[in-house]
C-alpha atoms as a PDB file:
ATOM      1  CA  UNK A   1      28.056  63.434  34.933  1.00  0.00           C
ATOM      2  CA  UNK A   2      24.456  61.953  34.840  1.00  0.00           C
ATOM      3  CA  UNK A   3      24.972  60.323  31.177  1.00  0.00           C
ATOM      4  CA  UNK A   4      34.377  65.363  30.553  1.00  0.00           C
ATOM      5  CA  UNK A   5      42.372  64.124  29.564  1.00  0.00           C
ATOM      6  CA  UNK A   6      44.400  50.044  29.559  1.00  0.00           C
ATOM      7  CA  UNK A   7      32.575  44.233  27.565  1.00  0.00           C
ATOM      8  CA  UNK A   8      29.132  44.182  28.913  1.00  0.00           C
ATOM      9  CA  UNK A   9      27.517  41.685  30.771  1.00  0.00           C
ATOM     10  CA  UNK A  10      29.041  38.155  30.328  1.00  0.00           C
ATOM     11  CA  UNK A  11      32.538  39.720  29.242  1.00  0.00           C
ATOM     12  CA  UNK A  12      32.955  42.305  32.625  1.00  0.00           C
ATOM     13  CA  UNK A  13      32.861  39.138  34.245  1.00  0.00           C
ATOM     14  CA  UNK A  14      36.301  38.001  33.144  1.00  0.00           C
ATOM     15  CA  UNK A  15      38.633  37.697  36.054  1.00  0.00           C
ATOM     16  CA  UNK A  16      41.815  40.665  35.422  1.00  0.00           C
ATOM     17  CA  UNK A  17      44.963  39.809  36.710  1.00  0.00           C
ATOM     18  CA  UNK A  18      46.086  42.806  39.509  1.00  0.00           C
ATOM     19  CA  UNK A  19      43.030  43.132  39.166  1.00  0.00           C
ATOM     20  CA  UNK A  20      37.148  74.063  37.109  1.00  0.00           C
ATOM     21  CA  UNK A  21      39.071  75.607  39.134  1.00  0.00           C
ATOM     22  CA  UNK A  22      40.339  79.227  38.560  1.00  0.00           C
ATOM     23  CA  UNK A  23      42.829  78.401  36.517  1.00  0.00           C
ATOM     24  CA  UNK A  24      46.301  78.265  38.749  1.00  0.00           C
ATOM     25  CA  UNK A  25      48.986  76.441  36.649  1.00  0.00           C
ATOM     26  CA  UNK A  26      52.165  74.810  38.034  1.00  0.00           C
ATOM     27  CA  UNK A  27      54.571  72.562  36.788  1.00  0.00           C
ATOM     28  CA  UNK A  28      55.573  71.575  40.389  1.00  0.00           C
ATOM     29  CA  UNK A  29      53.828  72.863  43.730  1.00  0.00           C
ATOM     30  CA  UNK A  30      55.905  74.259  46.667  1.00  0.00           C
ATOM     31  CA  UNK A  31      53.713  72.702  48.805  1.00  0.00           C
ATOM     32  CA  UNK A  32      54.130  69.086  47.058  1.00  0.00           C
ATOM     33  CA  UNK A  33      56.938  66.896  47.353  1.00  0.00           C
ATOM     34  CA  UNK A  34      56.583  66.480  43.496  1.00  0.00           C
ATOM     35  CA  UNK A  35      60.273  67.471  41.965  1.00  0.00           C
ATOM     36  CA  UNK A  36      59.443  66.627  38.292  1.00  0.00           C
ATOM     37  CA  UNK A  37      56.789  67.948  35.864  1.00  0.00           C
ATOM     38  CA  UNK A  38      54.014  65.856  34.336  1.00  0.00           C
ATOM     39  CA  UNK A  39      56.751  64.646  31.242  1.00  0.00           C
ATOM     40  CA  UNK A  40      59.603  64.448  33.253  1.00  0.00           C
ATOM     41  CA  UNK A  41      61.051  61.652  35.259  1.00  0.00           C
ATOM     42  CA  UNK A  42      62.359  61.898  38.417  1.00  0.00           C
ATOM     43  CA  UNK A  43      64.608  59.554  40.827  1.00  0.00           C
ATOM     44  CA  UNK A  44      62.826  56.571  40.087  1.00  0.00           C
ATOM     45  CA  UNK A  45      60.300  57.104  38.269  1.00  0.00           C
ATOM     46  CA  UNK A  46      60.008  55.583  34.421  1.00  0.00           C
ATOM     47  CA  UNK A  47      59.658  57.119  31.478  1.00  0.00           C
ATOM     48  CA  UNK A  48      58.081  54.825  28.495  1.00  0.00           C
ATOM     49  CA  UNK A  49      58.616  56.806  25.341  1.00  0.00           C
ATOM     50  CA  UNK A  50      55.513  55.799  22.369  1.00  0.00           C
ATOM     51  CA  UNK A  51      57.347  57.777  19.596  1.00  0.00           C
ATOM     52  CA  UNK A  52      59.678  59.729  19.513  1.00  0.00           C
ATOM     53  CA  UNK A  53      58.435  62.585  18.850  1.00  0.00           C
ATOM     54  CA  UNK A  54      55.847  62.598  22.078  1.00  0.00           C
ATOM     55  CA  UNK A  55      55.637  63.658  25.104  1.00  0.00           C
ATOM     56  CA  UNK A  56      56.610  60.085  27.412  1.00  0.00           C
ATOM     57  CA  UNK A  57      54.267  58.396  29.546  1.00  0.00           C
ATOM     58  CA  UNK A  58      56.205  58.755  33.269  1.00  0.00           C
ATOM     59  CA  UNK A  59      55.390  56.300  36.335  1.00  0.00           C
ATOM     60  CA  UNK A  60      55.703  57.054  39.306  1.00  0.00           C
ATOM     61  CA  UNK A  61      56.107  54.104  42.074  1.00  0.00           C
ATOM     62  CA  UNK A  62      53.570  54.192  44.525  1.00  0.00           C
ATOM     63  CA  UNK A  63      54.387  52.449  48.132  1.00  0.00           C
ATOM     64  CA  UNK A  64      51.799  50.532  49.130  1.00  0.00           C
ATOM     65  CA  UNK A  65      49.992  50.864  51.798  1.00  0.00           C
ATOM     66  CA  UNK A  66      46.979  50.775  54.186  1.00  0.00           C
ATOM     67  CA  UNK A  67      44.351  53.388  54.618  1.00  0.00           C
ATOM     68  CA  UNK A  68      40.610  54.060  55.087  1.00  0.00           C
ATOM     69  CA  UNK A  69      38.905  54.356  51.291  1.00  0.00           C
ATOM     70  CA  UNK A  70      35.507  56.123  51.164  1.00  0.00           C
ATOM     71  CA  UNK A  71      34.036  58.681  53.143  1.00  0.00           C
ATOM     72  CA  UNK A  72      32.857  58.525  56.815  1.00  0.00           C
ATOM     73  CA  UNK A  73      30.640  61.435  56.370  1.00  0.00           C
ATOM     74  CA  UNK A  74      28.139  59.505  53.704  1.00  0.00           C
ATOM     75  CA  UNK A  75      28.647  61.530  50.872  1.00  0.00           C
ATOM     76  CA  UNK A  76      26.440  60.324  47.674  1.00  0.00           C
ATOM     77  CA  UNK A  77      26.954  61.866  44.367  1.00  0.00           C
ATOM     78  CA  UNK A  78      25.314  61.258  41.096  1.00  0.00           C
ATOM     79  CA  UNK A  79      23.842  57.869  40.806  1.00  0.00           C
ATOM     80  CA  UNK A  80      23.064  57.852  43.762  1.00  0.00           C
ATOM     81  CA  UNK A  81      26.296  55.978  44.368  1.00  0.00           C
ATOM     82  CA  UNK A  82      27.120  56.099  48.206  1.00  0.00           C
ATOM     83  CA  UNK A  83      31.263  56.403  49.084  1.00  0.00           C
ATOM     84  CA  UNK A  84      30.282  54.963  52.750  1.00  0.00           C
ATOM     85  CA  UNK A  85      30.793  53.176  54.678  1.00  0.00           C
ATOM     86  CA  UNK A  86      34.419  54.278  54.882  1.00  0.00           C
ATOM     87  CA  UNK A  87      36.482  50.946  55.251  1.00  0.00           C
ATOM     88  CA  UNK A  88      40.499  49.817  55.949  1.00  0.00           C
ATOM     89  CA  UNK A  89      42.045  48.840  52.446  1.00  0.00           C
ATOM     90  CA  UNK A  90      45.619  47.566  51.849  1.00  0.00           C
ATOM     91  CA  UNK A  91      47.566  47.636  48.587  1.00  0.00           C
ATOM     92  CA  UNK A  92      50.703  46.608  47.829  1.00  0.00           C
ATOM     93  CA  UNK A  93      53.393  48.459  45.724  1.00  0.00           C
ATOM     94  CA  UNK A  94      52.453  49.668  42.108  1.00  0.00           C
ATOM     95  CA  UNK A  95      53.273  52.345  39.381  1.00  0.00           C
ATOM     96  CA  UNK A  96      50.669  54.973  38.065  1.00  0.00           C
ATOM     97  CA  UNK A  97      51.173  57.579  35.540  1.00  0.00           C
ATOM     98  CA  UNK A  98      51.424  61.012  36.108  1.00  0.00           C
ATOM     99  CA  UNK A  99      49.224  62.156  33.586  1.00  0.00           C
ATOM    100  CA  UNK A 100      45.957  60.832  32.186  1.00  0.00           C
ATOM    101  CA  UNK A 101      46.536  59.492  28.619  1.00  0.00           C
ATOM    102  CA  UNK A 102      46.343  62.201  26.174  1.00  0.00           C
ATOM    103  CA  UNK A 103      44.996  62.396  22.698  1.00  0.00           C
ATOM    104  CA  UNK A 104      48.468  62.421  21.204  1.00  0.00           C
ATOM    105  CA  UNK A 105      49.091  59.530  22.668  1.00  0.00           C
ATOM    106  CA  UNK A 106      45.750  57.682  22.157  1.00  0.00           C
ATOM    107  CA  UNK A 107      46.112  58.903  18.264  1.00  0.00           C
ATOM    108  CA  UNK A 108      49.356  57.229  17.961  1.00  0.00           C
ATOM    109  CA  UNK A 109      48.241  53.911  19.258  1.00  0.00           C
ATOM    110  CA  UNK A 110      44.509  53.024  17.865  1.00  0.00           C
ATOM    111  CA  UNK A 111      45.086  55.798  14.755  1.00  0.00           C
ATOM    112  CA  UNK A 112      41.799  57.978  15.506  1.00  0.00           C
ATOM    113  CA  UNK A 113      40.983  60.288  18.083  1.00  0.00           C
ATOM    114  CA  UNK A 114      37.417  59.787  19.364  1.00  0.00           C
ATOM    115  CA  UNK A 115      37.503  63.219  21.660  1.00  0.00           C
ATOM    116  CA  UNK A 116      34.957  65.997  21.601  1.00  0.00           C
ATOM    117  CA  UNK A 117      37.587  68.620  21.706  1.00  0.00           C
ATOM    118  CA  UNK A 118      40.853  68.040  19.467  1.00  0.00           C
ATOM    119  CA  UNK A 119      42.265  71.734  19.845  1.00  0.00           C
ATOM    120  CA  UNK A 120      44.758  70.412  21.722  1.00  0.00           C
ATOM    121  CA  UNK A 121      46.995  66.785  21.525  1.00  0.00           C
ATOM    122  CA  UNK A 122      47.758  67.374  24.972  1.00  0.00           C
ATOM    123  CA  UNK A 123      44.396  67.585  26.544  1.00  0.00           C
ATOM    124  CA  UNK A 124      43.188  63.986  27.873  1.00  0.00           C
ATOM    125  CA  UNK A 125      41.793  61.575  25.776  1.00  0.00           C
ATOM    126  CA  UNK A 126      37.738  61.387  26.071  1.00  0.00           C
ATOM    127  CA  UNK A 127      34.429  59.947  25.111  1.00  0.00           C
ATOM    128  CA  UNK A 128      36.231  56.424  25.003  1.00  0.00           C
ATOM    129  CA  UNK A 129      34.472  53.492  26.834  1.00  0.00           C
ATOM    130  CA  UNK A 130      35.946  50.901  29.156  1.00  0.00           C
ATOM    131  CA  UNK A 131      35.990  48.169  26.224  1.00  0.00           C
ATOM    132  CA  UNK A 132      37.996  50.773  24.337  1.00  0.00           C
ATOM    133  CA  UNK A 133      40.710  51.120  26.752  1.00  0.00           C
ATOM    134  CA  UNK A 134      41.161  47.991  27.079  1.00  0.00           C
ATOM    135  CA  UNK A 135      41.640  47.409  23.441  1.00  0.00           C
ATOM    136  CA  UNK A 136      44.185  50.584  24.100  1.00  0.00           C
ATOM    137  CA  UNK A 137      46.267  49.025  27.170  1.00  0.00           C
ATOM    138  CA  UNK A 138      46.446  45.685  24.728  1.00  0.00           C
ATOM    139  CA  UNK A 139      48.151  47.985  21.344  1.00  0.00           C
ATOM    140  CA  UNK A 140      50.216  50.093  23.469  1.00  0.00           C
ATOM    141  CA  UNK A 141      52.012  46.768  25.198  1.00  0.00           C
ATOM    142  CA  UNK A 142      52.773  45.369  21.980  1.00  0.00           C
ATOM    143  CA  UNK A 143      53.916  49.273  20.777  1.00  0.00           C
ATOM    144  CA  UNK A 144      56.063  49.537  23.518  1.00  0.00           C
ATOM    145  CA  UNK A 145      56.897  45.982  24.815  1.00  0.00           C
ATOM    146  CA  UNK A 146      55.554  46.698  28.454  1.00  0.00           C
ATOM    147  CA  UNK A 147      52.998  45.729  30.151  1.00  0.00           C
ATOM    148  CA  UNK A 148      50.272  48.454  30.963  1.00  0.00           C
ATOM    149  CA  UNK A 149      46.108  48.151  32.957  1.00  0.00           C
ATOM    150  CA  UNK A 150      43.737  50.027  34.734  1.00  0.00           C
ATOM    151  CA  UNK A 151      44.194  51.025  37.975  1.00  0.00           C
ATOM    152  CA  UNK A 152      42.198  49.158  40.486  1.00  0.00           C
ATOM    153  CA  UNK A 153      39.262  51.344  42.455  1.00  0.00           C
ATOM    154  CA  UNK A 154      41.042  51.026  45.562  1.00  0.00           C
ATOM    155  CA  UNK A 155      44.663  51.506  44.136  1.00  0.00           C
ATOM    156  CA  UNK A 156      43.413  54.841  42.461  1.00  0.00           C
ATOM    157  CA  UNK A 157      42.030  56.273  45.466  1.00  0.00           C
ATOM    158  CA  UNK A 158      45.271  55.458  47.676  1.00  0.00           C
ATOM    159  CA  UNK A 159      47.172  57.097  44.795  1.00  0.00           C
ATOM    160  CA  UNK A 160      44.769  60.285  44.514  1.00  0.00           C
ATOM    161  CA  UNK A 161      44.984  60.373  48.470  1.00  0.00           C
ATOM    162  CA  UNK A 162      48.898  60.659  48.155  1.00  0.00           C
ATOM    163  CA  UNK A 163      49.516  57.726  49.431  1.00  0.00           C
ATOM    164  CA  UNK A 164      51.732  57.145  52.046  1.00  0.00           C
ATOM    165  CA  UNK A 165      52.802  61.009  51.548  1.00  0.00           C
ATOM    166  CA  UNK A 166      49.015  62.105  52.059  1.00  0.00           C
ATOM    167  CA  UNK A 167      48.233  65.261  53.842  1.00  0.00           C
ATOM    168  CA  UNK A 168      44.365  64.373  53.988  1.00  0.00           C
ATOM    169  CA  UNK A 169      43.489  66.829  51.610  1.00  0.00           C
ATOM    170  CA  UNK A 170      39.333  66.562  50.340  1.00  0.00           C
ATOM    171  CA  UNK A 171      41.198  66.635  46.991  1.00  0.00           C
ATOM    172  CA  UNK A 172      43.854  65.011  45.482  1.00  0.00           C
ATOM    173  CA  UNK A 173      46.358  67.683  46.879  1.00  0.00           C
ATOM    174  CA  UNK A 174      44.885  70.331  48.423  1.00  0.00           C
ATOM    175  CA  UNK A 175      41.677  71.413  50.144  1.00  0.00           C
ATOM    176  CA  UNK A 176      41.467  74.114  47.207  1.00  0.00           C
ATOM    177  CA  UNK A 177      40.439  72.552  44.341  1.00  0.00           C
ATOM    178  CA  UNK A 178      41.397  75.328  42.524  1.00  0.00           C
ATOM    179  CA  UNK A 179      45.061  74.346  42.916  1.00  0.00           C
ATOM    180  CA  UNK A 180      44.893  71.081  41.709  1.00  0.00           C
ATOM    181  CA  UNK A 181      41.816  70.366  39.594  1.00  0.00           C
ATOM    182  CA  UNK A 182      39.545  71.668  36.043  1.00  0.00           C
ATOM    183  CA  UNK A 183      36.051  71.825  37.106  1.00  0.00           C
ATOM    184  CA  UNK A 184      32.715  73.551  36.731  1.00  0.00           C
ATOM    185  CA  UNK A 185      33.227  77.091  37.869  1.00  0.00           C
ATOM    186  CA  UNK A 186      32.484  81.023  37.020  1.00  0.00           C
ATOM    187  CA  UNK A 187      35.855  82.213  36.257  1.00  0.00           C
ATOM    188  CA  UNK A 188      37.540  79.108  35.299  1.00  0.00           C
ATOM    189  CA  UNK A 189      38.849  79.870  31.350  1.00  0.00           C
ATOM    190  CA  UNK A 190      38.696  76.116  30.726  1.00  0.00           C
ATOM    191  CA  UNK A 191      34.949  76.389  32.178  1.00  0.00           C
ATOM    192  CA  UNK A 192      33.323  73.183  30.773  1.00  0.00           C
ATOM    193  CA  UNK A 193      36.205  71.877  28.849  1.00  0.00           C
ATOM    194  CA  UNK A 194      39.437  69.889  29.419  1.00  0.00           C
ATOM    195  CA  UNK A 195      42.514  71.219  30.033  1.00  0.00           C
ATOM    196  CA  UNK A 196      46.191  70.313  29.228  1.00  0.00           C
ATOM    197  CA  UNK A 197      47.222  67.723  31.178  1.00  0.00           C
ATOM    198  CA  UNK A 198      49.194  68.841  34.186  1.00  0.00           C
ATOM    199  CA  UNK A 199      48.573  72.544  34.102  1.00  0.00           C
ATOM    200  CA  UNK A 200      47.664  72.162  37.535  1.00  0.00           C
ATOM    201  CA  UNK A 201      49.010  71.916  40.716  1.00  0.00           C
ATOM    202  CA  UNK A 202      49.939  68.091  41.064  1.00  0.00           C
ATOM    203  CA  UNK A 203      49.325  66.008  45.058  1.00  0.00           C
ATOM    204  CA  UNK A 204      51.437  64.366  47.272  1.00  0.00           C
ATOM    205  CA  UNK A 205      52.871  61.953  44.827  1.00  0.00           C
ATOM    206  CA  UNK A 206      53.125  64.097  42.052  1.00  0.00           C
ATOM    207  CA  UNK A 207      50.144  62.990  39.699  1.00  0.00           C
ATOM    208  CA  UNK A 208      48.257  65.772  37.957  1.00  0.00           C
ATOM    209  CA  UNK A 209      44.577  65.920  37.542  1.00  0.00           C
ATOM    210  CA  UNK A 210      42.911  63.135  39.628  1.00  0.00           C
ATOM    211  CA  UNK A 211      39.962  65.663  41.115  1.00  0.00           C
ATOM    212  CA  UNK A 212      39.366  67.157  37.955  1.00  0.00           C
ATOM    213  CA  UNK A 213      39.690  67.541  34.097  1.00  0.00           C
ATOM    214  CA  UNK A 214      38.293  63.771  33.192  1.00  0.00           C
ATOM    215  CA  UNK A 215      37.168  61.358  34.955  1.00  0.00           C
ATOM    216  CA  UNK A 216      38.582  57.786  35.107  1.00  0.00           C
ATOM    217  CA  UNK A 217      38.158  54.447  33.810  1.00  0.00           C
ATOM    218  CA  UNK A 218      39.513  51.875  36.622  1.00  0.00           C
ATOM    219  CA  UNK A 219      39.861  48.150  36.585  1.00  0.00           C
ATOM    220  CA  UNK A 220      36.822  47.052  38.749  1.00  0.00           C
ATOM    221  CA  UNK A 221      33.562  46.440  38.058  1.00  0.00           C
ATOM    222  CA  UNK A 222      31.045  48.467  40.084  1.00  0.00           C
ATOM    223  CA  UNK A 223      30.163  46.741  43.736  1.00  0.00           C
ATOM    224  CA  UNK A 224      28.434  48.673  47.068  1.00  0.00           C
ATOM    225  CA  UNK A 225      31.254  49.019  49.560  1.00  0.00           C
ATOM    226  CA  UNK A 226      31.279  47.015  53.116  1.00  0.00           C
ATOM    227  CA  UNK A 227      32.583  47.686  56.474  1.00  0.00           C
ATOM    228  CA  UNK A 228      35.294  44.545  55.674  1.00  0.00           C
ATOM    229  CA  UNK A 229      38.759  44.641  55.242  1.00  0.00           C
ATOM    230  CA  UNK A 230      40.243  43.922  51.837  1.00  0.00           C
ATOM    231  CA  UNK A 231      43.861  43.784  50.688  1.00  0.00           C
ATOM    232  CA  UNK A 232      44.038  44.416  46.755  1.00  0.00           C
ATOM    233  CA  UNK A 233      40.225  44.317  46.535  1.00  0.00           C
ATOM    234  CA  UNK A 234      39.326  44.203  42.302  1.00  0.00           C
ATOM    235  CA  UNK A 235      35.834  43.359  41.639  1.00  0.00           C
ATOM    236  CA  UNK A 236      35.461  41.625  38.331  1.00  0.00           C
ATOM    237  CA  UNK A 237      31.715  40.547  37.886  1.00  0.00           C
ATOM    238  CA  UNK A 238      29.058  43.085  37.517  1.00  0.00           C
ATOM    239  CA  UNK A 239      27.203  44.943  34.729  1.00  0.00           C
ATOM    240  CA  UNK A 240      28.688  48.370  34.940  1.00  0.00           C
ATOM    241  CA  UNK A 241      32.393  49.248  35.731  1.00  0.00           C
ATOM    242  CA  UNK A 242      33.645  52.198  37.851  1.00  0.00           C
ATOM    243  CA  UNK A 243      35.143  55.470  36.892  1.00  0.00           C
ATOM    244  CA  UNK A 244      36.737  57.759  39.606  1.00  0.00           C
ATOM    245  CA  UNK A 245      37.889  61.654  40.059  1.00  0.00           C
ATOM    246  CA  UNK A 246      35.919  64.910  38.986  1.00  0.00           C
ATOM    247  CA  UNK A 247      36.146  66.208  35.765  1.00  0.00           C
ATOM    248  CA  UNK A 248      35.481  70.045  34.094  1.00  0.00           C
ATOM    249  CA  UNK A 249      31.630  69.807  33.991  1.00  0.00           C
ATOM    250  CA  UNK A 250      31.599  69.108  37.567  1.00  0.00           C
ATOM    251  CA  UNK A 251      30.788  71.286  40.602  1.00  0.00           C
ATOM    252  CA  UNK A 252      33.936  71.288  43.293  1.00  0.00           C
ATOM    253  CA  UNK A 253      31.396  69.543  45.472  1.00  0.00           C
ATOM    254  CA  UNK A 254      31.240  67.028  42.771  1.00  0.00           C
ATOM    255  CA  UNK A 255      35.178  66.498  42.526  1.00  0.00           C
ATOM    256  CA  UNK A 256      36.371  65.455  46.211  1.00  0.00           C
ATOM    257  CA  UNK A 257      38.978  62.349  45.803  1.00  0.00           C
ATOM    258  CA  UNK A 258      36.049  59.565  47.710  1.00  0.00           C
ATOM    259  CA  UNK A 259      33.596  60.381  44.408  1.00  0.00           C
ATOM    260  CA  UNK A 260      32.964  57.203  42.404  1.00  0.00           C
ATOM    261  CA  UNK A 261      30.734  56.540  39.779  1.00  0.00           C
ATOM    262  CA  UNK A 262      29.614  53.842  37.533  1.00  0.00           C
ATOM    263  CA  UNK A 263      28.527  53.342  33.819  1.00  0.00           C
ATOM    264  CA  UNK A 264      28.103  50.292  31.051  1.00  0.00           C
ATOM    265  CA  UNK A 265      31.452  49.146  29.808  1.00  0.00           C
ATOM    266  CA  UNK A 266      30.306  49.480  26.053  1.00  0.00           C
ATOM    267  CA  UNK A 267      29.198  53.185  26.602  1.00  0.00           C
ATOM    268  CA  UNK A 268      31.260  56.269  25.761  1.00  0.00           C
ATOM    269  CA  UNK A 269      31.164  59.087  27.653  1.00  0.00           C
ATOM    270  CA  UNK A 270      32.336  62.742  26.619  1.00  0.00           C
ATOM    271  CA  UNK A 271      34.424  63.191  30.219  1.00  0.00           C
ATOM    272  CA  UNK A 272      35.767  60.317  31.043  1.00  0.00           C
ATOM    273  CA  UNK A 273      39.260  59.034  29.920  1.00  0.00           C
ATOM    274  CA  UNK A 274      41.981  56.889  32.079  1.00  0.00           C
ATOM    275  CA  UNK A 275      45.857  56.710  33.840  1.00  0.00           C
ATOM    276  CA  UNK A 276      47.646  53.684  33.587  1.00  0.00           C
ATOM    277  CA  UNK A 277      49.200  51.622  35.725  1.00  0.00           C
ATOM    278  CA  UNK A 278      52.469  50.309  34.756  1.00  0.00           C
ATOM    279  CA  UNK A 279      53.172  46.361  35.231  1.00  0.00           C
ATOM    280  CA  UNK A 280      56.540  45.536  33.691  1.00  0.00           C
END
């Protein structure tokens, strides 16, 4: 998206603590080791209920873990944004939602619904900024009395790679991104629009729609990688923040798990929206 399902400048700077496809719908993917669907909680997972009469937000803990984040073959998409080079990352243990946050969900908490397309409360939330989820993550901890943030660049990707379940997939599940993601294609009925969340096929770790429907808001500020190690890398200075995964005006080519992209914090865009990250 050159500009589609928790500040500029001086205020980015603020250190954060932890800091389409064809169509193919599934619930649960023989070839996953998901056992749940997207509103359904499985053997330790957590569902946070907003209201009671929505759909819950369910976590799912993520061991953490080290692998290599970026892409070793120099891929650059839009921005000209480069995912090399490809370097070793550790994170520790966290919990990510299945889903990205949906309209209902979004209408609940900040009582308007910015989206482009409302013909569905399930479909993601989009056209919201980074400022604005963070203004979201703040209302739905004092909703819910939990603790809720972005996930971190590198957390996201070791999530979207399946973490310590990963198969090495190009996308967040399968080398067919028409299992697992809504993008830009002939043939795809949600061509150039979101989707319900989790319609698709979900990865490793059982999280729906991270190469494809929206695009995502995560914690860090944007920063060129390096060939150096990090453990829980978050960058918090910079004048434009990250957003990761493909989204439904997107080319497959455009939607492999390693794409990253950055835009102003202040600025809206119609798709991106964001997954949480659970902290107590």
């Amino acid at each position: 998206m050159k500009i589609t399902k928790i500040l500029f400048g001086a205020l980015c700077a603020l250190t954060l603590t932890a800091c389409g496809g064809s169509g193919k719908t599934s619930g649960t993917d023989a070839d996953s080791t998901a056992t749940s669907g997207p509103f359904e909680a499985a053997n330790g997972e957590v569902a946070i209920s907003v209201s009671d009469s929505l759909q819950p937000l369910v976590f799912v803990p993520v061991k953490g873990g080290t692998f290599e984040m970026g892409d070793a073959n120099g891929s650059t998409h839009d921005d000209d944004i480069s995912e090399t080079p490809a370097h070793k990352v550790t994170v520790g243990d966290f919990s990510i939602c299945k889903i990205e946050v949906t309209q209902e969900i979004w209408q609940t908490v900040m009582g308007k619904n910015p989206s482009h397309e409302t013909d569905d409360p399930l479909k993601p939330v989009e056209n919201v900024s980074w400022n604005d989820t963070q203004a979201f993550v703040a209302k739905l901890g004092q909703l819910t009395g939990h603790k809720f943030r972005l996930p971190t660049e590198a957390e996201w990707e070791y999530a979207a790679r399946g973490g310590a379940k990963s198969k090495g997939t190009r996308f967040a599940g399968s080398d067919d991104p028409d299992e697992v993601a809504n993008f830009h294609a002939a043939g795809n009925p949600n061509e150039g629009r979101t989707a319900t969340v989790g319609i698709y096929s979900p990865n490793e770790l059982g999280l729906y729609d991270m190469s494809g429907n929206v695009a995502e808001w995560v914690q860090d500020c944007y920063a060129p990688y390096t060939e150096a190690e990090q453990t829980d890398p978050c960058v918090t200075t910079g004048d434009y923040h990250v957003y990761r995964g493909g989204h439904c005006n997107k080319d497959a080519d455009d939607c492999p798990l390693t794409v990253r992209m950055k835009f102003a914090p202040v600025m809206p865009a119609s798709s991106i929206g964001l997954r949480l990250v659970l902290v107590e």
